[in-house]
PDB file of N, CA and C in Angstrom:
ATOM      1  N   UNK A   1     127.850  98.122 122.413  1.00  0.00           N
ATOM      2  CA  UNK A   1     127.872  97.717 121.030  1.00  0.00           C
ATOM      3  C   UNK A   1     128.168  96.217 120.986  1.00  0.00           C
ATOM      4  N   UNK A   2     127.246  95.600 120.145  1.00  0.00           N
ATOM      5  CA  UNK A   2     127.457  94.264 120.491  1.00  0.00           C
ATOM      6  C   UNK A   2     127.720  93.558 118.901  1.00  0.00           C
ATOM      7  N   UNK A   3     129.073  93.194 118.367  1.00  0.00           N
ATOM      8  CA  UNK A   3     129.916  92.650 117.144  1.00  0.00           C
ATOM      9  C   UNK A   3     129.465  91.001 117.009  1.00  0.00           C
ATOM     10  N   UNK A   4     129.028  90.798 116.459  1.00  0.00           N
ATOM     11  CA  UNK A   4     129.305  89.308 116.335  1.00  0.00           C
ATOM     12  C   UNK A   4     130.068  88.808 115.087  1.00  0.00           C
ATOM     13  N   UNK A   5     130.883  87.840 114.639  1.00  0.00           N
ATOM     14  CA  UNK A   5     131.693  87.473 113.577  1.00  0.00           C
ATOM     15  C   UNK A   5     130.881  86.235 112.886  1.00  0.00           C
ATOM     16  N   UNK A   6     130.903  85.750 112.006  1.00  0.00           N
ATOM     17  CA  UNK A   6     130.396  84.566 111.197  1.00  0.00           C
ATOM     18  C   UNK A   6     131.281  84.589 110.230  1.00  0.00           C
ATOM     19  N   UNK A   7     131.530  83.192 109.799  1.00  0.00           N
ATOM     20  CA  UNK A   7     132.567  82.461 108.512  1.00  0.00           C
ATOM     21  C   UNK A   7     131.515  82.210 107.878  1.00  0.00           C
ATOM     22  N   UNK A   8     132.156  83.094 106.435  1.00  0.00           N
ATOM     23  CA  UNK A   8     131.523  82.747 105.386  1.00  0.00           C
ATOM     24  C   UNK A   8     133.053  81.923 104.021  1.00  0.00           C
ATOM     25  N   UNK A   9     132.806  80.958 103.788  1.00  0.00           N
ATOM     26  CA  UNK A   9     133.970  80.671 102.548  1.00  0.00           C
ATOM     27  C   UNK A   9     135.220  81.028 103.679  1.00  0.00           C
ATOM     28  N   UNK A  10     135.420  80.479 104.778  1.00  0.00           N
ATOM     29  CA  UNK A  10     136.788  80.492 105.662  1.00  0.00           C
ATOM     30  C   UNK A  10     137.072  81.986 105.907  1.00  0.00           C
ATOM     31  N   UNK A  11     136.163  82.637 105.392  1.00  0.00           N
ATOM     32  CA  UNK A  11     136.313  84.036 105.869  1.00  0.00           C
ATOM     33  C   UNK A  11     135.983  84.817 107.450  1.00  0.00           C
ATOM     34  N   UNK A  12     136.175  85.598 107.985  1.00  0.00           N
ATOM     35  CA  UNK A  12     135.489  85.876 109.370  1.00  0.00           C
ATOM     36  C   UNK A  12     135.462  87.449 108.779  1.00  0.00           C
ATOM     37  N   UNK A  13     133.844  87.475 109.255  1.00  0.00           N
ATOM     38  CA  UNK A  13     132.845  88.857 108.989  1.00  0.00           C
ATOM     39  C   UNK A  13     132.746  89.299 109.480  1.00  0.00           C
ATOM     40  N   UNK A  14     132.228  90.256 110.264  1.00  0.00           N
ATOM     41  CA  UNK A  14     131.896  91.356 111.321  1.00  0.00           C
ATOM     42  C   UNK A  14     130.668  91.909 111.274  1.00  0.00           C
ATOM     43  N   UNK A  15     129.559  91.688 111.569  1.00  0.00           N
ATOM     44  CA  UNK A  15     128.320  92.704 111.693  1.00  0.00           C
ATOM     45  C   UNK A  15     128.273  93.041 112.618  1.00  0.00           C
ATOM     46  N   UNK A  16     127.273  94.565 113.427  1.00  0.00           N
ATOM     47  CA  UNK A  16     126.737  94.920 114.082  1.00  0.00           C
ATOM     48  C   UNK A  16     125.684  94.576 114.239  1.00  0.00           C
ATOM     49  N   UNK A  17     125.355  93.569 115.470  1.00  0.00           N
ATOM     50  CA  UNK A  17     124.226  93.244 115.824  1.00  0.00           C
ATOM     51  C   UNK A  17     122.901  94.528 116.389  1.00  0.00           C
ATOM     52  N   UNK A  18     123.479  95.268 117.144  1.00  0.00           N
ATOM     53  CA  UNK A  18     122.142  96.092 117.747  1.00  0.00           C
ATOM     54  C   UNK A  18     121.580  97.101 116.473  1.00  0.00           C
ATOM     55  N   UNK A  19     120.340  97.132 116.403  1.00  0.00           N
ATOM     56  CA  UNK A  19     119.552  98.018 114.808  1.00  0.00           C
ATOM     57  C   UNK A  19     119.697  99.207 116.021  1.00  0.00           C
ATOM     58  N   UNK A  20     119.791  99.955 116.964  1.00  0.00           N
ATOM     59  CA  UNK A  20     120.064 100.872 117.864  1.00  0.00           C
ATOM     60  C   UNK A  20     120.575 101.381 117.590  1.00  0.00           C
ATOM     61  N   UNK A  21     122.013 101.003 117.687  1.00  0.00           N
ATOM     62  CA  UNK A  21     122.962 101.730 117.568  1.00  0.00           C
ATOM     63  C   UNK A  21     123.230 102.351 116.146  1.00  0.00           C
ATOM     64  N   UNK A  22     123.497 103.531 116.350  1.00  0.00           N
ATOM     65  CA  UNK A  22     123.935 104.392 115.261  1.00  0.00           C
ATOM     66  C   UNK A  22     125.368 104.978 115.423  1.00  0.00           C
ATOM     67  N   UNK A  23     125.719 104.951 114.187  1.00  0.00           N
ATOM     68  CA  UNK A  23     127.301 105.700 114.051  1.00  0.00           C
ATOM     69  C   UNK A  23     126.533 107.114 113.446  1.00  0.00           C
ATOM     70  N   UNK A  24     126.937 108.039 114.431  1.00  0.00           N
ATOM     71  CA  UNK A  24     126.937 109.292 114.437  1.00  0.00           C
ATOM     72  C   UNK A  24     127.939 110.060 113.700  1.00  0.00           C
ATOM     73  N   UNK A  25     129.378 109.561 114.232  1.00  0.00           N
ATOM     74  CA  UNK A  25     130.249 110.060 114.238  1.00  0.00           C
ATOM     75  C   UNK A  25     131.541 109.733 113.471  1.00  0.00           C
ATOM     76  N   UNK A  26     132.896 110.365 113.304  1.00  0.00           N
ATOM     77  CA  UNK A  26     134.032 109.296 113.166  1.00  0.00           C
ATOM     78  C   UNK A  26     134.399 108.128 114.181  1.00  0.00           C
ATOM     79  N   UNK A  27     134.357 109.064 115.627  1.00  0.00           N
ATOM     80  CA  UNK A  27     134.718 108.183 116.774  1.00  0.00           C
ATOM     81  C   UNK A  27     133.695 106.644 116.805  1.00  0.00           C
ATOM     82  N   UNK A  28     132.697 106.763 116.179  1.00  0.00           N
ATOM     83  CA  UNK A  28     131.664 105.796 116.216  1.00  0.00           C
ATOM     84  C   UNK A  28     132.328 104.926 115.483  1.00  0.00           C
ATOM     85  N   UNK A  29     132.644 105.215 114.103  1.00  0.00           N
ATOM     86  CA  UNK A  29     133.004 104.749 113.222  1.00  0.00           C
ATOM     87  C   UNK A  29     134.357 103.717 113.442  1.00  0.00           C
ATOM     88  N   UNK A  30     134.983 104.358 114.294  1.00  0.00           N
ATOM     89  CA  UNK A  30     136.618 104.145 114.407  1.00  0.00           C
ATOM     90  C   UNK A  30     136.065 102.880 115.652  1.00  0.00           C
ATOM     91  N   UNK A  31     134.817 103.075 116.548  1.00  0.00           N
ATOM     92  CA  UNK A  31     134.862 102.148 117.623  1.00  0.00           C
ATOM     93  C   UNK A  31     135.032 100.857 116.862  1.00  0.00           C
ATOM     94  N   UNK A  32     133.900 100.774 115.730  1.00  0.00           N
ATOM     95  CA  UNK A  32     133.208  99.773 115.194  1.00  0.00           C
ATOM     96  C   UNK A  32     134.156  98.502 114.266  1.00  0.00           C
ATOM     97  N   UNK A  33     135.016  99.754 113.975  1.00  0.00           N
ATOM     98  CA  UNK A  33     136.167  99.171 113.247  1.00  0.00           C
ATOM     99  C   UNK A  33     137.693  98.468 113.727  1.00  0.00           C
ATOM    100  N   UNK A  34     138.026  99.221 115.228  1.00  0.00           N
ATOM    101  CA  UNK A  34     138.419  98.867 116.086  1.00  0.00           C
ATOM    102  C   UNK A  34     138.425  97.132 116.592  1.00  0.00           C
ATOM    103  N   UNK A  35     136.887  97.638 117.189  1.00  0.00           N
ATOM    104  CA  UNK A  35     136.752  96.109 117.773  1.00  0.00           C
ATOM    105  C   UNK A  35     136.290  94.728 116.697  1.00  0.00           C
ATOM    106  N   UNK A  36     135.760  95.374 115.380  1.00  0.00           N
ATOM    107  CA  UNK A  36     135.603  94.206 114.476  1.00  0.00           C
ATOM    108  C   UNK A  36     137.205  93.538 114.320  1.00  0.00           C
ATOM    109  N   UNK A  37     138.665  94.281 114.227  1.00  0.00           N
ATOM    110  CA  UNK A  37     139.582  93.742 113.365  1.00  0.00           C
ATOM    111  C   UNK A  37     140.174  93.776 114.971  1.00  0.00           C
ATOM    112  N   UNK A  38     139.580  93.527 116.329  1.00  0.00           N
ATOM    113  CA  UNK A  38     140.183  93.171 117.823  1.00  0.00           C
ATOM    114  C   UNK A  38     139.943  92.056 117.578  1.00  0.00           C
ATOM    115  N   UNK A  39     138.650  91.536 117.336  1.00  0.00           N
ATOM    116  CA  UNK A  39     138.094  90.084 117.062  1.00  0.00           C
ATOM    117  C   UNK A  39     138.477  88.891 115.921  1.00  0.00           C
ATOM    118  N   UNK A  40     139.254  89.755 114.947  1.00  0.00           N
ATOM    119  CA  UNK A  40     139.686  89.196 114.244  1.00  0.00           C
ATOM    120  C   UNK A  40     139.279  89.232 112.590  1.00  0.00           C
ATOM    121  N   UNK A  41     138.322  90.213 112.192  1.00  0.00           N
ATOM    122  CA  UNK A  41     137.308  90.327 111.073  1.00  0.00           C
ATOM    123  C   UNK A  41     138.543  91.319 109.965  1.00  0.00           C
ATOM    124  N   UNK A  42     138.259  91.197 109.093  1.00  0.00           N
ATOM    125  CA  UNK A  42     138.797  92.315 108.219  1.00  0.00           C
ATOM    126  C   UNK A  42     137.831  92.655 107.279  1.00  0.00           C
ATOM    127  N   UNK A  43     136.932  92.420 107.575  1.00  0.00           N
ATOM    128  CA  UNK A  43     135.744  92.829 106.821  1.00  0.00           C
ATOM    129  C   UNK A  43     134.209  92.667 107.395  1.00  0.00           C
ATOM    130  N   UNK A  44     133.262  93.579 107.018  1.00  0.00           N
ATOM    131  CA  UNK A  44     132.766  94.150 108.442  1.00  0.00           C
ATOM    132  C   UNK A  44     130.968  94.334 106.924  1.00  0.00           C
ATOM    133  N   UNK A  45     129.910  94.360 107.938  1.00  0.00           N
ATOM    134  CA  UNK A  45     129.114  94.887 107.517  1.00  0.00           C
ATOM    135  C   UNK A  45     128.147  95.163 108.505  1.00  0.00           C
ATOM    136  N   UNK A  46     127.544  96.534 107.819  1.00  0.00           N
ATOM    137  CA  UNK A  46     126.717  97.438 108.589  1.00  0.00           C
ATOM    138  C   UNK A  46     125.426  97.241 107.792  1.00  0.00           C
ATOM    139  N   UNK A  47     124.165  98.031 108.301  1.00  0.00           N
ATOM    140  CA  UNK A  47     122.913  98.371 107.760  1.00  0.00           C
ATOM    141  C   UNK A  47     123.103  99.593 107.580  1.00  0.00           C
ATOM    142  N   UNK A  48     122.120 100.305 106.424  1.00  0.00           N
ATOM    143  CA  UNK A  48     121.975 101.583 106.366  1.00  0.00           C
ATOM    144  C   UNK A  48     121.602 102.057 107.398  1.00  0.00           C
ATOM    145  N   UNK A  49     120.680 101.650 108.528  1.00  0.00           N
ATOM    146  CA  UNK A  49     119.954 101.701 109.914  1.00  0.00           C
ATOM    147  C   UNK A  49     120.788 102.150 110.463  1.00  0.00           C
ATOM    148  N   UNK A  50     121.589 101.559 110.755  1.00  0.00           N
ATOM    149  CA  UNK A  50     123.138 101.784 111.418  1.00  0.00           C
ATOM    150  C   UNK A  50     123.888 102.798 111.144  1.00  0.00           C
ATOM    151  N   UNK A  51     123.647 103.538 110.285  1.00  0.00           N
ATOM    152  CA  UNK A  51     124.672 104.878 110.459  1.00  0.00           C
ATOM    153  C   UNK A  51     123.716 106.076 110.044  1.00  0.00           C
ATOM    154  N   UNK A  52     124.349 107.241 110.657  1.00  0.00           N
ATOM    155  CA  UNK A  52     123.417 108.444 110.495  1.00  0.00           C
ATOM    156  C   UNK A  52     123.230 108.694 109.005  1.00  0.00           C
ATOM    157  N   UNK A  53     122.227 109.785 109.069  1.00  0.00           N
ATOM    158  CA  UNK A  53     121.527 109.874 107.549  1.00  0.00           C
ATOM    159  C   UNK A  53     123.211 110.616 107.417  1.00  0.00           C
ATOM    160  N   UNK A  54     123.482 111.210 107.869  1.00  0.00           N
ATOM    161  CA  UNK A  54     124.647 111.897 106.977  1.00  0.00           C
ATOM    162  C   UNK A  54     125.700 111.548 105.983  1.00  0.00           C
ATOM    163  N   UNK A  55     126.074 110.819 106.452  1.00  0.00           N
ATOM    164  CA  UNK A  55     126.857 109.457 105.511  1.00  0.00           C
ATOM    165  C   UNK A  55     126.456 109.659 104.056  1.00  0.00           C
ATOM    166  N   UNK A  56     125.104 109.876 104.047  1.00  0.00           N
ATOM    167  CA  UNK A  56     124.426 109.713 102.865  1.00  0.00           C
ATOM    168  C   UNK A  56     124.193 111.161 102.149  1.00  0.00           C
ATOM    169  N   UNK A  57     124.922 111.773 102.728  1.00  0.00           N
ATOM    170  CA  UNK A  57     124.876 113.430 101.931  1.00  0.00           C
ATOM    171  C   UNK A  57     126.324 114.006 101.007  1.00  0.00           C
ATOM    172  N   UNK A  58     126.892 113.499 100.643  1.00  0.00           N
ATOM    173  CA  UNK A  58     128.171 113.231 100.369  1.00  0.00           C
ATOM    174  C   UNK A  58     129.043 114.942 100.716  1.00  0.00           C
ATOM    175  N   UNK A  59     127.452 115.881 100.352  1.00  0.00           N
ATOM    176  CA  UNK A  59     129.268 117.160 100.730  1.00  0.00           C
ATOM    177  C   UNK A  59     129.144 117.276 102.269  1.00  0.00           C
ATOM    178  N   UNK A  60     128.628 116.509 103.294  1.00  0.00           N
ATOM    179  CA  UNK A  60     128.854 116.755 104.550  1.00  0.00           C
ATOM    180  C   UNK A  60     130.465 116.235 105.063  1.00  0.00           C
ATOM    181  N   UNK A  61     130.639 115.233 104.362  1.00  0.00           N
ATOM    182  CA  UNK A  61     132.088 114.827 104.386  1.00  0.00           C
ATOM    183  C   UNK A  61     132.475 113.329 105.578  1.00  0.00           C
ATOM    184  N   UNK A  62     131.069 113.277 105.957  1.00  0.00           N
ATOM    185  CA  UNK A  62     131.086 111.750 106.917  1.00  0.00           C
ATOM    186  C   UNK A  62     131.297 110.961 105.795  1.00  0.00           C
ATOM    187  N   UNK A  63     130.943 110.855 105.098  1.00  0.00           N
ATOM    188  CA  UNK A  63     131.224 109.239 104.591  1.00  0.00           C
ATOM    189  C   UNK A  63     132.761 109.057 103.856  1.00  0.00           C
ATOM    190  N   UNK A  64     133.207 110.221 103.679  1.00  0.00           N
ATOM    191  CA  UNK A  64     134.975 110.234 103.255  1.00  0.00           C
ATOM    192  C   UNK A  64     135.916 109.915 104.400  1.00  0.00           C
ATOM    193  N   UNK A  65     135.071 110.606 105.404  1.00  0.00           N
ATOM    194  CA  UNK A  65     135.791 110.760 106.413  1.00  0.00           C
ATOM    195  C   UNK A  65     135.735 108.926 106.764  1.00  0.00           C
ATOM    196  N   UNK A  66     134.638 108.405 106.904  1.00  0.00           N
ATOM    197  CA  UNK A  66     134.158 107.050 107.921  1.00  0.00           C
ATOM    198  C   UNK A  66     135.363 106.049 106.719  1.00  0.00           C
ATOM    199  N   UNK A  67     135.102 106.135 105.356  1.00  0.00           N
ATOM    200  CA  UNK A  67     135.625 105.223 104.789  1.00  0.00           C
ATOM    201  C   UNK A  67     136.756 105.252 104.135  1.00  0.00           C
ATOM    202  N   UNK A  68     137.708 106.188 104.767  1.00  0.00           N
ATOM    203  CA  UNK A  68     139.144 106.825 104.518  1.00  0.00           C
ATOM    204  C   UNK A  68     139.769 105.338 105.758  1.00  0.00           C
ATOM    205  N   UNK A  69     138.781 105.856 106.767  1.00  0.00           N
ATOM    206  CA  UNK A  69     139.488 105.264 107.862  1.00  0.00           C
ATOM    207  C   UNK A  69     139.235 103.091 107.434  1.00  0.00           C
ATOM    208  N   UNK A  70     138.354 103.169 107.062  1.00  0.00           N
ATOM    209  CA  UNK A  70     138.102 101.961 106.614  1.00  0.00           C
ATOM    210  C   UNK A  70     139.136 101.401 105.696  1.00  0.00           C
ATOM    211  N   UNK A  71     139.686 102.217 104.791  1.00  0.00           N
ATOM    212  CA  UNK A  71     140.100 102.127 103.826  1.00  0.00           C
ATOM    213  C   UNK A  71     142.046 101.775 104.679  1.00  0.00           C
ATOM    214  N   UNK A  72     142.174 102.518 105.073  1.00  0.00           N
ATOM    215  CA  UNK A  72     143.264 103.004 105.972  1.00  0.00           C
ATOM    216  C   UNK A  72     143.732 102.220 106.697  1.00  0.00           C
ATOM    217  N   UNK A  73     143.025 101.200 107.178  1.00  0.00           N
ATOM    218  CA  UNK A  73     142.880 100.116 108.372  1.00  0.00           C
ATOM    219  C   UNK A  73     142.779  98.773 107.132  1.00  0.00           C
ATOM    220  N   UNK A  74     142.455  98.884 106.050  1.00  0.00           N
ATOM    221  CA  UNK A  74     142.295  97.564 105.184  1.00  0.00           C
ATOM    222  C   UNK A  74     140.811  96.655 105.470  1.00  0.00           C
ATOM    223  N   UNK A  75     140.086  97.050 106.153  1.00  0.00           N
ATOM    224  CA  UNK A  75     138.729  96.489 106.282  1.00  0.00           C
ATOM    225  C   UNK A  75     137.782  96.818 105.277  1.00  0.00           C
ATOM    226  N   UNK A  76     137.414  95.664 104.365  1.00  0.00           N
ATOM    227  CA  UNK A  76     136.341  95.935 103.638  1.00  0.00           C
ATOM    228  C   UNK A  76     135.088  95.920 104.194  1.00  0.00           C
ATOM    229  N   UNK A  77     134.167  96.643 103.612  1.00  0.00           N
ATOM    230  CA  UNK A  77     133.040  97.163 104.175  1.00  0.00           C
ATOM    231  C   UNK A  77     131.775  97.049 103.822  1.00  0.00           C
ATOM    232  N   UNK A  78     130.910  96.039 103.552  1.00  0.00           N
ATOM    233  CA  UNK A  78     129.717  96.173 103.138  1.00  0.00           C
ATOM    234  C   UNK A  78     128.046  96.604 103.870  1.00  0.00           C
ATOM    235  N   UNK A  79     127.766  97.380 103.132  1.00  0.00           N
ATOM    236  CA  UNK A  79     126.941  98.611 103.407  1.00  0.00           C
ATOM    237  C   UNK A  79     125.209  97.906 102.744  1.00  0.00           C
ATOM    238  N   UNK A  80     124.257  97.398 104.066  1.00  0.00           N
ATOM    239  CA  UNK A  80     123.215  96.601 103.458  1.00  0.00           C
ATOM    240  C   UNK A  80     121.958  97.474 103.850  1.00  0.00           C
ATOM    241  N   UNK A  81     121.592  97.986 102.910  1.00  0.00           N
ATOM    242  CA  UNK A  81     119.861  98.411 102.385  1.00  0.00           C
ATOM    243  C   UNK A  81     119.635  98.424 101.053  1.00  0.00           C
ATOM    244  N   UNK A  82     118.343  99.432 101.224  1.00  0.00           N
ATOM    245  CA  UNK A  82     117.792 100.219 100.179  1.00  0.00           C
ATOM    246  C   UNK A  82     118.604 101.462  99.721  1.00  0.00           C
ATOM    247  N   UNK A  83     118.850 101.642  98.606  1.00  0.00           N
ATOM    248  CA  UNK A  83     119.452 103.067  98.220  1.00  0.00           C
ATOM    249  C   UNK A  83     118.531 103.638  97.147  1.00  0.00           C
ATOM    250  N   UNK A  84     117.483 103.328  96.645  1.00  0.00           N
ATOM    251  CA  UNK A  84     116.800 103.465  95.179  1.00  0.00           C
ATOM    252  C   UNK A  84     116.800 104.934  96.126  1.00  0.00           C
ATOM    253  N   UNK A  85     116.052 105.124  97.288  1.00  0.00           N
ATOM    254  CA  UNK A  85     115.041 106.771  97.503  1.00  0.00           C
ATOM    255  C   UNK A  85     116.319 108.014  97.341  1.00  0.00           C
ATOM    256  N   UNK A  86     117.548 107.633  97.535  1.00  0.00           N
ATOM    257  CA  UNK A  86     118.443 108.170  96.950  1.00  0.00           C
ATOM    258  C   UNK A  86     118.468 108.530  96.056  1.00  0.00           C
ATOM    259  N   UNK A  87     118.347 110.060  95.712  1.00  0.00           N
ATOM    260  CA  UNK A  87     118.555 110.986  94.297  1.00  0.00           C
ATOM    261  C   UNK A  87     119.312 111.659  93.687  1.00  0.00           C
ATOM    262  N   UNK A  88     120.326 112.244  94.513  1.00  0.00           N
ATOM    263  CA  UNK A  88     121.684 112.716  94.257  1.00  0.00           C
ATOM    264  C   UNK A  88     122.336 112.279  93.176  1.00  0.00           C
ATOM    265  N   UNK A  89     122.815 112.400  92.448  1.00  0.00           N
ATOM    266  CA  UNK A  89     123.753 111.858  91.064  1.00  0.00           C
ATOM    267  C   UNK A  89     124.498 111.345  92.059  1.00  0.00           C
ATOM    268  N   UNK A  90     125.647 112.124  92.472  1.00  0.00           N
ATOM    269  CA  UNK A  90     126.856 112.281  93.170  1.00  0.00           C
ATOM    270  C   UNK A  90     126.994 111.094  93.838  1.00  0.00           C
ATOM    271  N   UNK A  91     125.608 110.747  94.761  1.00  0.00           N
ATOM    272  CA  UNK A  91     125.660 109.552  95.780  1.00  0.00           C
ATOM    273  C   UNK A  91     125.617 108.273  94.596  1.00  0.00           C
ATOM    274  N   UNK A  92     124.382 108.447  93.818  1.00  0.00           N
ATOM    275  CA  UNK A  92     124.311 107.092  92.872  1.00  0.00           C
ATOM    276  C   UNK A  92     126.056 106.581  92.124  1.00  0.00           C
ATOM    277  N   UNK A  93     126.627 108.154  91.833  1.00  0.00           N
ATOM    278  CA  UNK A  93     127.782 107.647  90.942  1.00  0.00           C
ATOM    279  C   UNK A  93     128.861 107.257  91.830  1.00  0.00           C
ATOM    280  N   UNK A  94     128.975 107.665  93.063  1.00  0.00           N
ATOM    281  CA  UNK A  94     129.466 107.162  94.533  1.00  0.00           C
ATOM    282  C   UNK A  94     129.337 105.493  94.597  1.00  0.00           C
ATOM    283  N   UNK A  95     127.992 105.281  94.737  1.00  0.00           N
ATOM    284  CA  UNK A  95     127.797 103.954  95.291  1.00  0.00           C
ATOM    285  C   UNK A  95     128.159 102.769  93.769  1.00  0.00           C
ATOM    286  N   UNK A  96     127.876 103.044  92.308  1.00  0.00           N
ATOM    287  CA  UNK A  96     128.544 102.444  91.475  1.00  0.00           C
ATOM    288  C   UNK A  96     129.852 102.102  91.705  1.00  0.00           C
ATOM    289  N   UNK A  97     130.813 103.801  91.645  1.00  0.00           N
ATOM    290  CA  UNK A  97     131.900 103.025  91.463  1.00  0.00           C
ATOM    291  C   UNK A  97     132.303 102.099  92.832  1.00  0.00           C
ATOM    292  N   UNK A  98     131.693 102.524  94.153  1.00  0.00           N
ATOM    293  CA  UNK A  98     132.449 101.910  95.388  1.00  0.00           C
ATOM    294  C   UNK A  98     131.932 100.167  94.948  1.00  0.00           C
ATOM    295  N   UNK A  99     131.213 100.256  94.311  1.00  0.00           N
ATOM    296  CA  UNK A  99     130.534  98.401  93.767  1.00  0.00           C
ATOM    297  C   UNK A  99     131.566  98.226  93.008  1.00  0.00           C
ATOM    298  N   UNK A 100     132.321  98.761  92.153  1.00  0.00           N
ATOM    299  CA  UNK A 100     132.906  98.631  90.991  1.00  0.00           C
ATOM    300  C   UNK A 100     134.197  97.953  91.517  1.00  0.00           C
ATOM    301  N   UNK A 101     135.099  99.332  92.472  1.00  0.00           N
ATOM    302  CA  UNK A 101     136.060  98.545  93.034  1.00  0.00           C
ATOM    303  C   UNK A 101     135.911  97.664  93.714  1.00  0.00           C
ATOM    304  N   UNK A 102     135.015  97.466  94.870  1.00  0.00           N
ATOM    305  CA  UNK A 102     134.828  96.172  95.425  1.00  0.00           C
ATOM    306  C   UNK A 102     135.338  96.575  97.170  1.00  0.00           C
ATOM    307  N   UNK A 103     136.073  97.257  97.409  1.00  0.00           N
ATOM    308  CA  UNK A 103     136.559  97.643  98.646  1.00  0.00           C
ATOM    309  C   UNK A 103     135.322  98.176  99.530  1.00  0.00           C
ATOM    310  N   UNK A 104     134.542  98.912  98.858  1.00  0.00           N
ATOM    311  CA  UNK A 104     133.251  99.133  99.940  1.00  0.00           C
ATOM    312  C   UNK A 104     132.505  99.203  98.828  1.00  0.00           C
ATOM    313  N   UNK A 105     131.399  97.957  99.777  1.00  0.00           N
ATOM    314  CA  UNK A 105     130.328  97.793  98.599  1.00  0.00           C
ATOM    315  C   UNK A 105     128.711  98.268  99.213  1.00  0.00           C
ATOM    316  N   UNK A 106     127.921  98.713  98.677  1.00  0.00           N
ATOM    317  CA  UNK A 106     126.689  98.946  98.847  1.00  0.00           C
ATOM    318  C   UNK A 106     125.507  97.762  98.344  1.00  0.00           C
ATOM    319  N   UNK A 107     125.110  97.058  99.437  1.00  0.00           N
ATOM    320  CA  UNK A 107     124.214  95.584  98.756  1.00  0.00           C
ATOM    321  C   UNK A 107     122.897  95.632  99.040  1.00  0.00           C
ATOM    322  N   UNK A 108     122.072  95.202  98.958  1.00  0.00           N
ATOM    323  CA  UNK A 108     120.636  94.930  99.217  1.00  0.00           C
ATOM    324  C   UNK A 108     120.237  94.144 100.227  1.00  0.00           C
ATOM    325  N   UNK A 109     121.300  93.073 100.443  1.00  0.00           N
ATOM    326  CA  UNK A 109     120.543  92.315 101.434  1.00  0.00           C
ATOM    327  C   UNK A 109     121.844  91.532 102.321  1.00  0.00           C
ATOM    328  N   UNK A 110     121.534  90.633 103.627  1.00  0.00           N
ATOM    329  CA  UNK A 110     122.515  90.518 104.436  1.00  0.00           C
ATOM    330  C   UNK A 110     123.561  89.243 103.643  1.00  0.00           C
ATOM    331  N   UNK A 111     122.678  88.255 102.933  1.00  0.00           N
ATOM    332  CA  UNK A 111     123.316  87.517 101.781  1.00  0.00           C
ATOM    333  C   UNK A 111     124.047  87.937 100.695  1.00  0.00           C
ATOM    334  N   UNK A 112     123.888  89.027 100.604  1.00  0.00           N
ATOM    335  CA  UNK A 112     124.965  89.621  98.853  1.00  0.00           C
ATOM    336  C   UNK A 112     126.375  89.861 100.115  1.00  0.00           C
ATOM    337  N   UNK A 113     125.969  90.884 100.948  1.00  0.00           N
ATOM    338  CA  UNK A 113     127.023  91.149 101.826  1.00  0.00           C
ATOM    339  C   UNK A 113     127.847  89.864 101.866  1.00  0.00           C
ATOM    340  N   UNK A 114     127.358  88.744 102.853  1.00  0.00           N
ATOM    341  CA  UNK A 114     128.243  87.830 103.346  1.00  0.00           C
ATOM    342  C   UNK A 114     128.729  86.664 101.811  1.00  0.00           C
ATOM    343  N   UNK A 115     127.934  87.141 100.783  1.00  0.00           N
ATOM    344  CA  UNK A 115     128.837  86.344  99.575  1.00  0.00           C
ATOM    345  C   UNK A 115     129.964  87.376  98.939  1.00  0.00           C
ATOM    346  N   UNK A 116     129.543  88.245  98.779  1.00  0.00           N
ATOM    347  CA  UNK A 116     130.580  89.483  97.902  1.00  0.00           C
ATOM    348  C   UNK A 116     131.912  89.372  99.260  1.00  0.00           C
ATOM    349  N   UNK A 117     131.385  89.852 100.442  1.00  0.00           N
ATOM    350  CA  UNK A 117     132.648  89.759 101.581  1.00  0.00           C
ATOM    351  C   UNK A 117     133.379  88.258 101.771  1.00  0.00           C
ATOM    352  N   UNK A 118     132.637  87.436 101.442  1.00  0.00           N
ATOM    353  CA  UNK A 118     133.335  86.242 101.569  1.00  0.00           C
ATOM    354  C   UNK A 118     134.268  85.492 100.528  1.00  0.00           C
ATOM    355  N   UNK A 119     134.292  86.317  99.030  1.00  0.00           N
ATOM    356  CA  UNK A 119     135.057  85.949  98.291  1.00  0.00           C
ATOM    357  C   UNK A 119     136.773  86.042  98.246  1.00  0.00           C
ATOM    358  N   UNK A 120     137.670  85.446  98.513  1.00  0.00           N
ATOM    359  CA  UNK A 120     138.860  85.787  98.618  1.00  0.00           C
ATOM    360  C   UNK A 120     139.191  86.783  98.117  1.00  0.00           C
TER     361      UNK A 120
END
C-alpha cells in the first residue's frame, strides 16, 4: 500500500495512491488509517475505486463499521467519486448528512477533497 501526504492550506493529507488496492475489510480499513496518522495526516482521502462495493450498501454494516473507526481515531475522511448511480434513499440521506457535518465527506473530485480537507 503505497500513502503519499500533500499540504494543502498547512494542512497534511493522506491519499492512497495505488487504484488496486481495495479495502475489503475493517482490517483494510484500520491499515489505511494506521499508517496515514504514522505519517502524520489526520485527514485522509480515498476513491470510491478504493473500497469494496459494500461500503456502499449501508445494511451490510461496512461502512459504520470503517467510519466508526475513522471517527474514533479523529481522522477526517474524504470519499472522491461518482455517487448519482446510487439509489438507495438511505445511502443518498447518508451521504447528505455526512456532507452536512463535515467529518466524512463524499466529493466529486480530488480538488473539492483537498479544499474541504484543507480548511482548518
Amino acid at each position: 500500500m503505497q500513502i503519499s501526504i500533500q499540504t494543502h492550506n498547512n494542512v497534511p493529507i493522506a491519499w492512497l495512491e495505488e487504484t488496486g488496492y481495495i479495502i475489503r475489510d475493517l482490517e483494510d480499513a484500520v491499515d489505511v488509517l494506521g499508517n496515514s496518522d504514522y505519517l502524520g495526516a489526520r485527514r485522509m482521502i480515498l476513491k470510491k475505486e478504493q473500497i469494496d462495493e459494500t461500503f456502499f450498501d449501508l445494511k451490510s454494516g461496512f461502512a459504520g463499521e470503517v467510519l466508526q473507526k475513522f471517527s474514533n481515531y479523529r481522522m477526517r475522511l474524504a470519499i472522491v467519486g461518482d455517487f448519482s448511480g446510487y439509489t438507495s434513499k438511505s445511502l443518498r440521506d447518508f451521504i447528505n448528512e455526512s456532507n452536512r457535518t463535515g467529518h466524512i465527506l463524499f466529493v466529486p473530485s480530488m480538488d473539492a477533497a483537498m479544499e474541504e480537507l484543507g480548511k482548518k
